[in-house]
N, C-alpha and C. Protein backbone atom coordinates (compact mmCIF):
# COMPACT_ATOMS: atom_id res chain seq x y z
N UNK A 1 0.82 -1.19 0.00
CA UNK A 1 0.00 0.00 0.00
C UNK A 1 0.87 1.25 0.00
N UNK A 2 1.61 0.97 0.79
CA UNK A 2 2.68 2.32 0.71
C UNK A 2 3.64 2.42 -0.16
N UNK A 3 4.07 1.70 -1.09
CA UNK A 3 4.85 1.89 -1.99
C UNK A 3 3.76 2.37 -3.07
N UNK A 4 2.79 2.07 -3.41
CA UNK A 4 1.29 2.63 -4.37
C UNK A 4 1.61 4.18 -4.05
N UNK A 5 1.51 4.60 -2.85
CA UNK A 5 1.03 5.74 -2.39
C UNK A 5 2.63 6.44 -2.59
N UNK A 6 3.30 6.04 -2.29
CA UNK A 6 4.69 7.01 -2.75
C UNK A 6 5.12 6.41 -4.59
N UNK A 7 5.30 5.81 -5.15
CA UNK A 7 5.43 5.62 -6.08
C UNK A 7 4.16 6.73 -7.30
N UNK A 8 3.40 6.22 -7.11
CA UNK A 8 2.19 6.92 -7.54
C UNK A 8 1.53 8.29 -7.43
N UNK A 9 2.06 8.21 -5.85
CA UNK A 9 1.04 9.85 -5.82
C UNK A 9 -0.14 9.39 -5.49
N UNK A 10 -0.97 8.18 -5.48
CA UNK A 10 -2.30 7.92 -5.52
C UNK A 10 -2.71 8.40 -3.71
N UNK A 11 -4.36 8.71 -4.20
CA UNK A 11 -4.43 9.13 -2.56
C UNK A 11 -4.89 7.34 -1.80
N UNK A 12 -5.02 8.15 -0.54
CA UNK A 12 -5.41 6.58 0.53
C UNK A 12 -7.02 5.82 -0.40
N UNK A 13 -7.89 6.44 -0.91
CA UNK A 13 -9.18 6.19 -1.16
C UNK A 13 -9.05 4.98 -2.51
N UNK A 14 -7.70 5.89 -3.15
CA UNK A 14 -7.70 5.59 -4.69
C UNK A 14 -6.69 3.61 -4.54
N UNK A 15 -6.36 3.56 -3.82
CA UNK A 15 -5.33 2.29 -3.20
C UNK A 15 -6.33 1.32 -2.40
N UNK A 16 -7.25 2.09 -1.69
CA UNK A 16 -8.24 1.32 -0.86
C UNK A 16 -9.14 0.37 -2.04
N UNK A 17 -9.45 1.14 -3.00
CA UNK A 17 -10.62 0.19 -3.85
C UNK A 17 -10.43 -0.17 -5.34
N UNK A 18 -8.40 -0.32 -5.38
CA UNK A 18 -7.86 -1.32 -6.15
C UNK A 18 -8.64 -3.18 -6.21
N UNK A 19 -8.60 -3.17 -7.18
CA UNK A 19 -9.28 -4.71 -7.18
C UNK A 19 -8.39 -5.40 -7.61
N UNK A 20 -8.49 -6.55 -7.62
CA UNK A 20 -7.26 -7.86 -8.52
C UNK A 20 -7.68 -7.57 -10.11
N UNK A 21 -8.39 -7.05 -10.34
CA UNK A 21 -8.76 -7.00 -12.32
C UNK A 21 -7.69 -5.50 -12.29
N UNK A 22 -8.02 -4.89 -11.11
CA UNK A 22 -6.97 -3.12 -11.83
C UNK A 22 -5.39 -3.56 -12.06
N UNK A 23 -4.52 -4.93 -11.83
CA UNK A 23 -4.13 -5.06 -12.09
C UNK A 23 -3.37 -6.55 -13.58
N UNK A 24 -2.64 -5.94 -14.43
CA UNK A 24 -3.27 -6.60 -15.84
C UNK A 24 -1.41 -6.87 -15.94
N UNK A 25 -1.58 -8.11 -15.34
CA UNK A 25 -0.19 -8.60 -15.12
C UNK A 25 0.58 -8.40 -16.78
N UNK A 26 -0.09 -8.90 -17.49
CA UNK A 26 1.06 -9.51 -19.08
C UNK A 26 1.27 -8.20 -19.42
N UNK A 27 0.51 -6.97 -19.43
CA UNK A 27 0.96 -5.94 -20.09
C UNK A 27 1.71 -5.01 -19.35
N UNK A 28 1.84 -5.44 -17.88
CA UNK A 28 2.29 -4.88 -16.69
C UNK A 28 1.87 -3.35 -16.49
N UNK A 29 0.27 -3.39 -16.33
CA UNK A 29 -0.26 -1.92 -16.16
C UNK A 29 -1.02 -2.22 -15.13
N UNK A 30 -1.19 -0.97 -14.33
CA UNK A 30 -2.13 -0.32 -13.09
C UNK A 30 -2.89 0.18 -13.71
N UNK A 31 -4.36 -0.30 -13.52
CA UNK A 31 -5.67 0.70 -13.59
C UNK A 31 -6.00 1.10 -12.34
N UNK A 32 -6.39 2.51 -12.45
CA UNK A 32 -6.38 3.51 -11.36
C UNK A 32 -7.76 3.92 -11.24
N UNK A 33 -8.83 3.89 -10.76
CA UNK A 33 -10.06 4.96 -10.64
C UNK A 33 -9.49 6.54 -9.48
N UNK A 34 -9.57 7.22 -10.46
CA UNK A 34 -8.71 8.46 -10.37
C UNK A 34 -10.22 8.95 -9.29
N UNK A 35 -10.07 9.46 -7.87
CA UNK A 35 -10.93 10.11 -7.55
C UNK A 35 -11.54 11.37 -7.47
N UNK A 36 -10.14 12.49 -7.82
CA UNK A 36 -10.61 13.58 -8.53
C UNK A 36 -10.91 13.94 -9.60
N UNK A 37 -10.04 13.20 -10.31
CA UNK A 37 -10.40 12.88 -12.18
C UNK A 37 -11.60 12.21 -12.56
N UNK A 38 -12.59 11.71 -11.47
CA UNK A 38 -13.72 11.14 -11.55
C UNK A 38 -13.48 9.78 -13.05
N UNK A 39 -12.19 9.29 -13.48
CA UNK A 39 -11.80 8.42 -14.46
C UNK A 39 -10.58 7.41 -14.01
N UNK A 40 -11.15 6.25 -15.28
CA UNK A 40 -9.99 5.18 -14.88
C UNK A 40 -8.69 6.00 -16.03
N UNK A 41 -7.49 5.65 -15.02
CA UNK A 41 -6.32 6.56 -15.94
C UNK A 41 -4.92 5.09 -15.61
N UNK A 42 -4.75 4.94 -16.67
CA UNK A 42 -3.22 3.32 -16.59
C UNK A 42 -2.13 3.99 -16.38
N UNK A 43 -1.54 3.35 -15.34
CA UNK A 43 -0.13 3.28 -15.37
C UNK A 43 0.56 2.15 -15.31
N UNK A 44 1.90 2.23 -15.77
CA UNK A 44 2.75 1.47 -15.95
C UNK A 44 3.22 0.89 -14.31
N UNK A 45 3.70 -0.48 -14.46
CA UNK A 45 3.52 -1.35 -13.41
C UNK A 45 4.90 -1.63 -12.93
N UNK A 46 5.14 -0.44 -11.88
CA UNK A 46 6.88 -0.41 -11.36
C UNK A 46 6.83 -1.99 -11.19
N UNK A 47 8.34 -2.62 -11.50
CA UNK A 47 8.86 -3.57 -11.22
C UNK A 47 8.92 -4.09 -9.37
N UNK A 48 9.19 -3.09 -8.44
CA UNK A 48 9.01 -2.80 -7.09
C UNK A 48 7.93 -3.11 -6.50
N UNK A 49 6.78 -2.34 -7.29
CA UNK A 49 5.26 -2.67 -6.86
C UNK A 49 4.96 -3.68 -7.37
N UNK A 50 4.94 -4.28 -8.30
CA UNK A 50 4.38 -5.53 -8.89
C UNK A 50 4.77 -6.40 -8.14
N UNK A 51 6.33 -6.45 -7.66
CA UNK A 51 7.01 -8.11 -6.59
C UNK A 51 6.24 -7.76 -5.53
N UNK A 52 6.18 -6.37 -4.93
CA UNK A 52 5.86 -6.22 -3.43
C UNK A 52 4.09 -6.85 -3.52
N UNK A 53 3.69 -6.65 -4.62
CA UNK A 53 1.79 -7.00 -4.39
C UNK A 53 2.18 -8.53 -4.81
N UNK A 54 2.79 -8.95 -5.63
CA UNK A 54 2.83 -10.90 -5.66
C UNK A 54 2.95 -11.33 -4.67
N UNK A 55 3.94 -10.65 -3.09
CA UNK A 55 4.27 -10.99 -2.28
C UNK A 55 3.28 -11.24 -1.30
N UNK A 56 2.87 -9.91 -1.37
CA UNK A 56 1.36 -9.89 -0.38
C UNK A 56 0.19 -10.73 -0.81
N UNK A 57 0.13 -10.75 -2.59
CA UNK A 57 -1.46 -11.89 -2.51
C UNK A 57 -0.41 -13.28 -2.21
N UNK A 58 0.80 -13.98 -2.32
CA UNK A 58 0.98 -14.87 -1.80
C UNK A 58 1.13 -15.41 -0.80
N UNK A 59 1.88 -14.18 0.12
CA UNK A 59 2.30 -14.55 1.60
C UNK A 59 1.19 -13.77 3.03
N UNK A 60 0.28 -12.94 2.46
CA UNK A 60 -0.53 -12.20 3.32
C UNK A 60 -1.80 -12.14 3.06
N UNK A 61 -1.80 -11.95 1.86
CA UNK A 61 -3.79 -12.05 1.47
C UNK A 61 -4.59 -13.08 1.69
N UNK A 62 -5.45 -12.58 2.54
CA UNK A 62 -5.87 -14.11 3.01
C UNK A 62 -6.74 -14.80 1.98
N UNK A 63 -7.35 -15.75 1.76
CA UNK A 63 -7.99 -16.60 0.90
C UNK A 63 -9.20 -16.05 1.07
N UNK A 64 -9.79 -15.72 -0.17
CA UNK A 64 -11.15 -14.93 -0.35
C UNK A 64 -11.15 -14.78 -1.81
N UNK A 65 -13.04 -14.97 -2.22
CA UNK A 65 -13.82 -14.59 -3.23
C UNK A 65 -13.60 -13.56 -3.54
N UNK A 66 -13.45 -12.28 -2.36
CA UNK A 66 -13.58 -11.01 -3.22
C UNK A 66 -12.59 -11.00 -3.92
N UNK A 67 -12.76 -9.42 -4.61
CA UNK A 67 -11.96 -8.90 -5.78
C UNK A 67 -11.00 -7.32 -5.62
N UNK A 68 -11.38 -7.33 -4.35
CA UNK A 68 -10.94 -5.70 -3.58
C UNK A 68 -9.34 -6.59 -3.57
N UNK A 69 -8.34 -5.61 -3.56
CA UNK A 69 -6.76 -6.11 -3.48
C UNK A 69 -6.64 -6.20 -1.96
N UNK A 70 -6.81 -5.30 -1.32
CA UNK A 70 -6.86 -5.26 0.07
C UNK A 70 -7.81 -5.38 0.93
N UNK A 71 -7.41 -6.51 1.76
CA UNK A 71 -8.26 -6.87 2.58
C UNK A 71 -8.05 -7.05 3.94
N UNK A 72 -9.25 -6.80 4.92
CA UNK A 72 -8.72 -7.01 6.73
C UNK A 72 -7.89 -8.66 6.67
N UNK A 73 -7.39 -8.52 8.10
CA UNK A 73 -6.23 -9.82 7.97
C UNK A 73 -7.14 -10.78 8.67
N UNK A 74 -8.28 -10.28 9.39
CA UNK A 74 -9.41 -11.12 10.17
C UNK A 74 -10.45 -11.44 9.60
N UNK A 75 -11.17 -12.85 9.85
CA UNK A 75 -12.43 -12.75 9.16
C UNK A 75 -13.44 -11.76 9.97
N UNK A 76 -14.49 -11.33 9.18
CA UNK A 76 -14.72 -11.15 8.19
C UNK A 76 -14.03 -10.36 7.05
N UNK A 77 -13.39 -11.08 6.13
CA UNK A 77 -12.20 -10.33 5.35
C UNK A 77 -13.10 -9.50 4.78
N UNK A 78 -13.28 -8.27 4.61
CA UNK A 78 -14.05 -7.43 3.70
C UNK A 78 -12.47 -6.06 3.37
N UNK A 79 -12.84 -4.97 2.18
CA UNK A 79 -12.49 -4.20 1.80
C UNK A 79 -11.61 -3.48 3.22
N UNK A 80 -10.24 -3.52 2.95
CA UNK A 80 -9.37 -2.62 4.25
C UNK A 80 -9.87 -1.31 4.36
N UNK A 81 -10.81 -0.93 5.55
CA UNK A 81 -10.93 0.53 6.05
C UNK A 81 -10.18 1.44 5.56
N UNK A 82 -10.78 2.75 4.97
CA UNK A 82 -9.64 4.12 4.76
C UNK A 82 -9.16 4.69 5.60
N UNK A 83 -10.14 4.74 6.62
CA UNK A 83 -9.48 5.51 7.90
C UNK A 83 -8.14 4.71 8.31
N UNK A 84 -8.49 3.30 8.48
CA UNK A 84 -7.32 2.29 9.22
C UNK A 84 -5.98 2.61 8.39
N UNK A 85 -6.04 2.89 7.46
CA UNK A 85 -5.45 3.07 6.27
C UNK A 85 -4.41 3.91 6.80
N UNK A 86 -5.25 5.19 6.79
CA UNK A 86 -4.51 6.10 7.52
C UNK A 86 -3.90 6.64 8.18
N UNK A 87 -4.32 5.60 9.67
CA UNK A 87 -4.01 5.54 10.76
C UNK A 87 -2.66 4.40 10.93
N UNK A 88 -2.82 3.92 9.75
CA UNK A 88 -1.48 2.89 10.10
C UNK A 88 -0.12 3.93 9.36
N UNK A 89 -0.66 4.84 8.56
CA UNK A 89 0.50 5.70 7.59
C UNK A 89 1.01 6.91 8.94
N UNK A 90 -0.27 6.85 9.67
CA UNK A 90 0.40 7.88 10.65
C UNK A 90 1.53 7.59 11.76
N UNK A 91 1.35 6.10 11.63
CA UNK A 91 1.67 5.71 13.31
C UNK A 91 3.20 5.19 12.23
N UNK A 92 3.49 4.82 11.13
CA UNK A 92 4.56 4.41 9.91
C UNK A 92 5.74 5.66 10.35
């Protein structure tokens, strides 16, 4: 999450409701839903971020249907809080 957010520029909201489809491994692009741009806008898929998110859906994401990238580490796994989000960048 924090390499998204410094690499990118993206805000906490725009990282929170990444899905597994916004990312499009073979062509190695980020789809973004831009929240002030009210649009989806691609970027290119740092080498850094791409290992660091393989790492996390292999070694941390817990096993789940959904499609949100980030998820609580407890069940009920649902979509990671923005606020929590935040609050973990503050206390970082």
């Amino acid at each position: 999450m924090i390499l998204l957010l410094a690499v990118y520029a993206f805000r906490i909201n725009e990282v929170s409701k990444l899905t597994l489809d916004d990312i499009d491994w073979e062509a190695e692009h980020l789809h973004v839903r831009r929240s002030k741009l009210k649009k989806v806008e691609e970027y290119p898929l740092a080498t850094e971020v791409g290992t660091a998110i393989l790492r996390y859906l292999k070694e941390v994401r817990p096993r789940s249907s959904r499609r949100e990238l980030f998820l609580t580490l407890r069940a009920p796994y649902v979509l990671f809080p923005r606020p929590a989000l935040g609050q973990e960048l503050e206390l970082s």
